[in-house]
Protein backbone atom coordinates (compact mmCIF):
# COMPACT_ATOMS: atom_id res chain seq x y z
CA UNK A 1 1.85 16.78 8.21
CA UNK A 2 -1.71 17.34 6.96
CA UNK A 3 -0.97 14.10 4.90
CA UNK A 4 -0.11 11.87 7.87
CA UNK A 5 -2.90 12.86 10.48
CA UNK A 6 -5.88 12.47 7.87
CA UNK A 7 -5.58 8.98 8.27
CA UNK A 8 -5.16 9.26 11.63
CA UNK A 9 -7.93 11.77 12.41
CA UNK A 10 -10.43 9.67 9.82
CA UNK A 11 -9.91 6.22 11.18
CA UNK A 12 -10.63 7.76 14.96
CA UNK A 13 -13.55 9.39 14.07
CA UNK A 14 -14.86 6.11 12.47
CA UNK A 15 -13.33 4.09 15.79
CA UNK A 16 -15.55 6.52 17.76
CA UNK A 17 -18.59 5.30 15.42
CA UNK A 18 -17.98 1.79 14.89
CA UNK A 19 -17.20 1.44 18.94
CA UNK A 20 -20.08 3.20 20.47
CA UNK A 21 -22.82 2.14 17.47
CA UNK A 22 -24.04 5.41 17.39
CA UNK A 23 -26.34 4.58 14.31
CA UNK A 24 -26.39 1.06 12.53
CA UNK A 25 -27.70 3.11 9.69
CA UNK A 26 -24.58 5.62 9.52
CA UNK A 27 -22.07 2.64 10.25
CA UNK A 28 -23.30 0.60 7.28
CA UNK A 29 -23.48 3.82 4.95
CA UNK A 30 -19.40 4.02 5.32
CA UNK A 31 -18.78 0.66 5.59
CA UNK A 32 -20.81 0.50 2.22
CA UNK A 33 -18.88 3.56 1.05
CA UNK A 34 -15.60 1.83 1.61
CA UNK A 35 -16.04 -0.62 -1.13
CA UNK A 36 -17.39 1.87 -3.58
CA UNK A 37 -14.30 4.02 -2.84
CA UNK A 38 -11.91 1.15 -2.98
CA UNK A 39 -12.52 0.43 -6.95
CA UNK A 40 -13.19 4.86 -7.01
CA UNK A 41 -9.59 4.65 -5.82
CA UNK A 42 -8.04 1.92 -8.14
CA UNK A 43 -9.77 3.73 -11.43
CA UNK A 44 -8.40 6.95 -10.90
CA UNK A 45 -4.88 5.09 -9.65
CA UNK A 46 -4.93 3.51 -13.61
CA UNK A 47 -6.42 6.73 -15.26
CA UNK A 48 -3.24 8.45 -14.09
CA UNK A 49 -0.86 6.31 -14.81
CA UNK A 50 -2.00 5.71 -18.25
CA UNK A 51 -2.00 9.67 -19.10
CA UNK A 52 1.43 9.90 -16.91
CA UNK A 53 4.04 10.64 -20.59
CA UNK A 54 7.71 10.42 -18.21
CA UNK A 55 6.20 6.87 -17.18
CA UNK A 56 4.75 5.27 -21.17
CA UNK A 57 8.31 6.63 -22.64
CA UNK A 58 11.03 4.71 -20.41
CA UNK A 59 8.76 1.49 -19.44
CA UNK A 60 10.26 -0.46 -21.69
CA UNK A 61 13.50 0.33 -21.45
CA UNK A 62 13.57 0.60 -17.44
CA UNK A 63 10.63 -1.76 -16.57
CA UNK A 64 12.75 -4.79 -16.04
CA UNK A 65 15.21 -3.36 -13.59
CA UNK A 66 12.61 -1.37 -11.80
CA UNK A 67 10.83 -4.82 -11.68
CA UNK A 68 14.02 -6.31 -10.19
CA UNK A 69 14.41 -3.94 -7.50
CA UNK A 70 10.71 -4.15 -6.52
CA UNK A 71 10.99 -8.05 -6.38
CA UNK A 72 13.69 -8.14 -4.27
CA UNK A 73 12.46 -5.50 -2.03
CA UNK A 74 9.08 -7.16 -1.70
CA UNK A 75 10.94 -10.84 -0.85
CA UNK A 76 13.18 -9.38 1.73
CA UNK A 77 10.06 -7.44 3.58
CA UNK A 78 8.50 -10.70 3.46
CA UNK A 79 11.14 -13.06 5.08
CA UNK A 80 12.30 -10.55 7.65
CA UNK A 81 8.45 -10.62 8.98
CA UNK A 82 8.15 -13.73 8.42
CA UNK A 83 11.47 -14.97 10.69
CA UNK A 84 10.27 -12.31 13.27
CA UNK A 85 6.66 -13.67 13.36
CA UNK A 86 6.66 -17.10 11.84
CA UNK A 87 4.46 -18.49 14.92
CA UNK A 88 1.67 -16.10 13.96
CA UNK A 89 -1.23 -17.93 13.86
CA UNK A 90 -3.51 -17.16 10.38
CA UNK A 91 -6.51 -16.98 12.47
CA UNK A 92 -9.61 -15.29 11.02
CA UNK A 93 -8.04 -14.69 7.67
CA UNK A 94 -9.34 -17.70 6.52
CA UNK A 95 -12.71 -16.98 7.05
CA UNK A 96 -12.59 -13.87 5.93
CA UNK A 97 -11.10 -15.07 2.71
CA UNK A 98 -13.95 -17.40 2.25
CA UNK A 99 -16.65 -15.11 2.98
CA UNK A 100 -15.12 -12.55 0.52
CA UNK A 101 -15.96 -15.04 -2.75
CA UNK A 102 -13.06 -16.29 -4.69
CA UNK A 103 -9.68 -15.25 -4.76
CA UNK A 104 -9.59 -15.07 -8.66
CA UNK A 105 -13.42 -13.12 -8.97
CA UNK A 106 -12.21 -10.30 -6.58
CA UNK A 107 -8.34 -10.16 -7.97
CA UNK A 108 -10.17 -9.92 -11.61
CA UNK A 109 -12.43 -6.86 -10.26
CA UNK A 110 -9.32 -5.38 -9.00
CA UNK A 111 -7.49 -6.01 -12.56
CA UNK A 112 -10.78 -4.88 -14.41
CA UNK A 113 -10.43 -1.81 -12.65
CA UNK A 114 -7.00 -0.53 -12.81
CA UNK A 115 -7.32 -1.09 -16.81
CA UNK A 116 -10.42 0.44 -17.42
CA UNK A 117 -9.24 3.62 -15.51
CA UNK A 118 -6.19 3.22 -17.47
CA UNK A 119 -8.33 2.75 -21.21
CA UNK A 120 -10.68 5.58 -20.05
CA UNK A 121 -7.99 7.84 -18.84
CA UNK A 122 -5.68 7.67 -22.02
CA UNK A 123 -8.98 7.63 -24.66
CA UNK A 124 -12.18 9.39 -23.03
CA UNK A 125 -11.64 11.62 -19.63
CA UNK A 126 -11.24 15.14 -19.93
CA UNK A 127 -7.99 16.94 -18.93
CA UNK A 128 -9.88 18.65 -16.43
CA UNK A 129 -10.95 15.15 -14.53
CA UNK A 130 -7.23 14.21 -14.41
CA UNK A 131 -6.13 17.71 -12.95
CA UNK A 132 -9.01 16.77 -9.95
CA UNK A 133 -7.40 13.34 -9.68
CA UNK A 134 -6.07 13.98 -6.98
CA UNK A 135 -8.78 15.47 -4.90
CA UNK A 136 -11.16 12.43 -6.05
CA UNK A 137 -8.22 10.65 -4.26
CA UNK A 138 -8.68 12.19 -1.18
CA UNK A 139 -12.15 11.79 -0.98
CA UNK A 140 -11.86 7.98 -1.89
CA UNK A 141 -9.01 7.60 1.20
CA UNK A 142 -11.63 9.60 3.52
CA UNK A 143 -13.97 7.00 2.83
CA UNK A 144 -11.83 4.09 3.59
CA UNK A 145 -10.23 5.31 6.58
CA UNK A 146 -13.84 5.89 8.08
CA UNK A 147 -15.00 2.56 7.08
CA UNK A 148 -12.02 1.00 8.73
CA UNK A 149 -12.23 2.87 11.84
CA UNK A 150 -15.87 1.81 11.85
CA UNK A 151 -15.51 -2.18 10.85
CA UNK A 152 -12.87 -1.93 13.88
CA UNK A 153 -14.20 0.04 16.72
CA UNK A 154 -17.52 -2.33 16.18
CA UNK A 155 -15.52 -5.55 16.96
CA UNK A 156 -14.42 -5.64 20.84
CA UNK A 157 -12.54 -8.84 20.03
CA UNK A 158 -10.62 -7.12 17.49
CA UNK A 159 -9.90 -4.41 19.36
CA UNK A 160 -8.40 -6.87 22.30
CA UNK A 161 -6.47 -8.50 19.81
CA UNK A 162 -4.65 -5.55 18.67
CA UNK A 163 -4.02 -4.47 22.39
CA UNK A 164 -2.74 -8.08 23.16
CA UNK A 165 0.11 -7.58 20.46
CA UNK A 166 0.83 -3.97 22.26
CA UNK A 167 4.50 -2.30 20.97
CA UNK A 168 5.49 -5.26 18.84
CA UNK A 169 2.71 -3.82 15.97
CA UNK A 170 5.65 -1.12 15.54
CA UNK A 171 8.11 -3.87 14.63
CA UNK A 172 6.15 -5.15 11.76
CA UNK A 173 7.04 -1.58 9.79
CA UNK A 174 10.45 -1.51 10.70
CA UNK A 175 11.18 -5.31 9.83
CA UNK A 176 9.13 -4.58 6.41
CA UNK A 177 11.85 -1.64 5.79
CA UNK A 178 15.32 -3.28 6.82
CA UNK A 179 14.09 -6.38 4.49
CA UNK A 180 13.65 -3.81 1.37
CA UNK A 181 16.70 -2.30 2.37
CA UNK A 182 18.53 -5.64 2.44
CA UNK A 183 16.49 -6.61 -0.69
CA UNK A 184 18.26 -3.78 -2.61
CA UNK A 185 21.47 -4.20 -1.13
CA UNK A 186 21.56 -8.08 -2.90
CA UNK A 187 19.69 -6.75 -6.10
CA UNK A 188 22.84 -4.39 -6.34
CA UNK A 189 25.48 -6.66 -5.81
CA UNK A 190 23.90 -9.25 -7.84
CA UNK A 191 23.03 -7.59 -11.32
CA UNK A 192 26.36 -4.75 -10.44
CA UNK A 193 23.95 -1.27 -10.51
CA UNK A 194 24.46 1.70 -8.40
CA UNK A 195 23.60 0.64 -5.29
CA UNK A 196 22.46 4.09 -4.08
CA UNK A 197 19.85 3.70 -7.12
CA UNK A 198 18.45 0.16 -5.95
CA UNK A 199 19.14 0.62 -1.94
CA UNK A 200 16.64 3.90 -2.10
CA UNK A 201 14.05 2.38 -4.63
CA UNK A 202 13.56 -0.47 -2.69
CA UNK A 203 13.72 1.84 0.57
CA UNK A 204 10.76 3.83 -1.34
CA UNK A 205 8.49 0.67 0.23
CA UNK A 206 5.52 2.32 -2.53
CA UNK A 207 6.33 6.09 -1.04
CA UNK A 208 6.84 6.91 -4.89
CA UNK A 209 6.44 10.61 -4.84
CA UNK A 210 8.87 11.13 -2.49
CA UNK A 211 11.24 8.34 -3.83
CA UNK A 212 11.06 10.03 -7.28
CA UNK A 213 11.97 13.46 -6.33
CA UNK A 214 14.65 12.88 -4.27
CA UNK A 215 16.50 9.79 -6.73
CA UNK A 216 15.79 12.74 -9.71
CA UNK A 217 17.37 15.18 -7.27
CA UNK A 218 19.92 13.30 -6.25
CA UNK A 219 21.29 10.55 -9.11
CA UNK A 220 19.36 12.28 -12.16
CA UNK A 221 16.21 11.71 -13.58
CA UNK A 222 16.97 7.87 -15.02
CA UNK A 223 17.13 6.92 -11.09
CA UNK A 224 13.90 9.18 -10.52
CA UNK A 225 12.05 6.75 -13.03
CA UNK A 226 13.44 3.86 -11.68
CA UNK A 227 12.25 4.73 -8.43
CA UNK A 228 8.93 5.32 -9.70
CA UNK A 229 8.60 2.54 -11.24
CA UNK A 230 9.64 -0.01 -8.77
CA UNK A 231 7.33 1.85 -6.20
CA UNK A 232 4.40 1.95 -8.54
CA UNK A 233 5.07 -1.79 -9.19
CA UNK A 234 5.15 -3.05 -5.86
CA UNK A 235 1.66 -0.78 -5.20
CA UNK A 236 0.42 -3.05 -7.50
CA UNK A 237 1.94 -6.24 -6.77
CA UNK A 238 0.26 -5.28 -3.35
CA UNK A 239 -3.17 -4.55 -4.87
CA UNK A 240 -3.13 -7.96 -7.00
CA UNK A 241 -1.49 -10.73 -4.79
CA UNK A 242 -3.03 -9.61 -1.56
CA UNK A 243 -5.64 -12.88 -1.24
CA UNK A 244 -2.89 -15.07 -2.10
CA UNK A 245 0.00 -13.37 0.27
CA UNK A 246 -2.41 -13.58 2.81
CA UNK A 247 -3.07 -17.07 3.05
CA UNK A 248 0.68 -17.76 2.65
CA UNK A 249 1.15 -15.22 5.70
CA UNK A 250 -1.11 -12.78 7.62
CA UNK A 251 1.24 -10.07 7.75
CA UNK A 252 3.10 -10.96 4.21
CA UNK A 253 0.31 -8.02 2.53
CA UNK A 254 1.47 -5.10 4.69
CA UNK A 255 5.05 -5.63 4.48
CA UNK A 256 4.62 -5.82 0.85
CA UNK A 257 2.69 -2.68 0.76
CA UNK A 258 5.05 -0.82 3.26
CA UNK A 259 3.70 2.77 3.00
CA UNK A 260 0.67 2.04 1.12
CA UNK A 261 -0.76 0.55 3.43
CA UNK A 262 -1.81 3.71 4.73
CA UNK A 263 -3.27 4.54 1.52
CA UNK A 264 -3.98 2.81 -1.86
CA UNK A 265 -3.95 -0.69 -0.17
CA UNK A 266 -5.66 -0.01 3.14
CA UNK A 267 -8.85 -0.48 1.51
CA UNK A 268 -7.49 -4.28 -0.26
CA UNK A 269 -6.28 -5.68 2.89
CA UNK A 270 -8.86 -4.42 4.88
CA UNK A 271 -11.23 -6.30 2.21
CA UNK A 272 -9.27 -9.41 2.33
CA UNK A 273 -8.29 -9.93 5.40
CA UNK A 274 -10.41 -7.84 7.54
CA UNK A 275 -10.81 -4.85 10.27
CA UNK A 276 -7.72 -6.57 12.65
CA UNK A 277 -5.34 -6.65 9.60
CA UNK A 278 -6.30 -3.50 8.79
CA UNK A 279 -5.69 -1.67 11.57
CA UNK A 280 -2.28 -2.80 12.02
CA UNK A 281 -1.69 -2.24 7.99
CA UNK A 282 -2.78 1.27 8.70
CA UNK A 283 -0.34 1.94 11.51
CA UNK A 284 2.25 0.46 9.90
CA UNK A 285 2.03 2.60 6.64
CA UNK A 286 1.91 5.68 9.38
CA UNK A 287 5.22 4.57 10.65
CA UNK A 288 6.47 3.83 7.10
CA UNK A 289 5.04 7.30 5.90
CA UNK A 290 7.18 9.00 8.69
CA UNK A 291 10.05 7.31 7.85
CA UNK A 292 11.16 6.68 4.86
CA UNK A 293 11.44 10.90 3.63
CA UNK A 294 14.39 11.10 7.00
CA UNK A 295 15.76 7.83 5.58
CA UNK A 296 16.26 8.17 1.87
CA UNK A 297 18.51 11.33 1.31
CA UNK A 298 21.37 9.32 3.21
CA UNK A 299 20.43 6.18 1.26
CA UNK A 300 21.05 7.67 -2.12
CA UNK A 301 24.99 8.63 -1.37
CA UNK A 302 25.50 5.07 -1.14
């Protein structure tokens, strides 16, 4: 529970900020802070999965399957938005884009990042750093939910936009979820696995703690991997292809990111594509977050 109304709680408070300008001086201190913590976050996200043993020993032998699943997932979130919301105009992405540099500078940042967490996490940091990764985590995610609440609550346009679309923002994670879902159901019927194995990893939509436990609970602890891979994979795929899926498609990055987007790629699409995008990106991991623990249990008897 605690992990579902931080966001919630954070992005308010910086709403609050951002909508009654408060201080100019406070408001640019987070929104400042939210691109320090964005490449805090991504470091830390490669520091631990460099040091992570259960992941380095069955990449290669699981990588391409779990790469499979994720694929398919990530295509079918895509198309099932993008049939529900094809006339969705791309306005103010663009600009954003453009104002943000180019595509390939801030994807190589992002890259830089990840690997240099990951060099520095298997060679340098201390075991007691990686036992606080998690808390430096936290922290990171309180800074971006504050500087989102902030960009947003200080743009009235925004903030009519976002009413204008009303209930139908809840369709976005729900589309995002039946298109993994149907994602894994062809991955499984194409390439003849266990379908309960690639119907709940693609179901995971990036919720890999959760999807881990209950596949190793459930089919044993090759399906846990699986499911932590594909999930891990498609956090990244999220984290790396965001200023390209987003000039293909505004809303192609959060169904893509699915739960992450409460998260690890908040702070990404928010960067790319702005305060509007990631609001909704925000609510929609929520939804996702909510979701997906009821769903997956029933998935994996398939």
């Amino acid at each position: 529970m605690f992990y579902i109304a931080l966001p919630l709680v954070l992005f308010s408070l910086g709403f609050v900020l951002g909508y009654f300008k408060w201080s100019y001086f406070l408001n640019r201190i987070f929104i400042k802070m939210f691109s320090l913590s964005l490449f805090v976050l991504l470091f830390v996200i490669g520091a631990k999965l460099a040091t992570n043993q259960e992941v380095l020993k069955n990449i290669m032998v699981l990588g391409l399957k779990s790469f499979g699943i994720m694929l398919f997932a990530a295509l079918g979130s895509m198309l099932f938005i993008y049939l529900f919301e094809r006339k969705a105009q791309v306005e103010g992405v663009e600009e954003n884009l453009s104002e943000n540099h180019d595509d390939l500078k801030f994807v190589g940042f992002l890259v830089l990042t990840v690997v240099l967490g990951g060099v520095v996490g298997a060679y340098l940091l201390p075991e007691k750093f990686l036992n606080l990764s998690d808390s430096i985590i936290t922290f990171a995610l309180a800074f971006l939910y504050l500087g989102t609440g902030v960009s947003f609550g200080g743009d009235r346009e925004l903030i009519k936009r976002v009413r204008e679309k009303g209930v139908k923002i809840i369709s976005f994670p729900l589309l995002a979820l039946l298109g993994s879902i149907a994602g894994g159901v062809a991955f499984a019927l194409i390439f003849k696995i266990n379908p309960g194995i690639a119907v709940s990893s693609a179901a995971g939509m990036g919720f890999y703690s959760v999807t881990t436990a209950l596949l190793a609970k459930n089919l044993g602890i090759e399906a846990g991997t699986i499911g932590f891979l594909a999930n891990v994979l498609r956090e990244l795929f999220t984290i790396l292809l965001t200023p390209f899926l987003a000039r293909l498609f505004p809303y192609f990055p959060l169904s893509v990111a699915g739960a992450t987007s409460m998260d690890t790629t908040l702070g990404v699409i928010t960067r790319v594509q702005g305060p509007y995008y990631g609001a909704i990106a925000l609510l929609s991991g929520t939804v996702l977050t909510i979701i997906v623990p009821i769903i997956l249990p029933f998935l994996t008897l398939l």
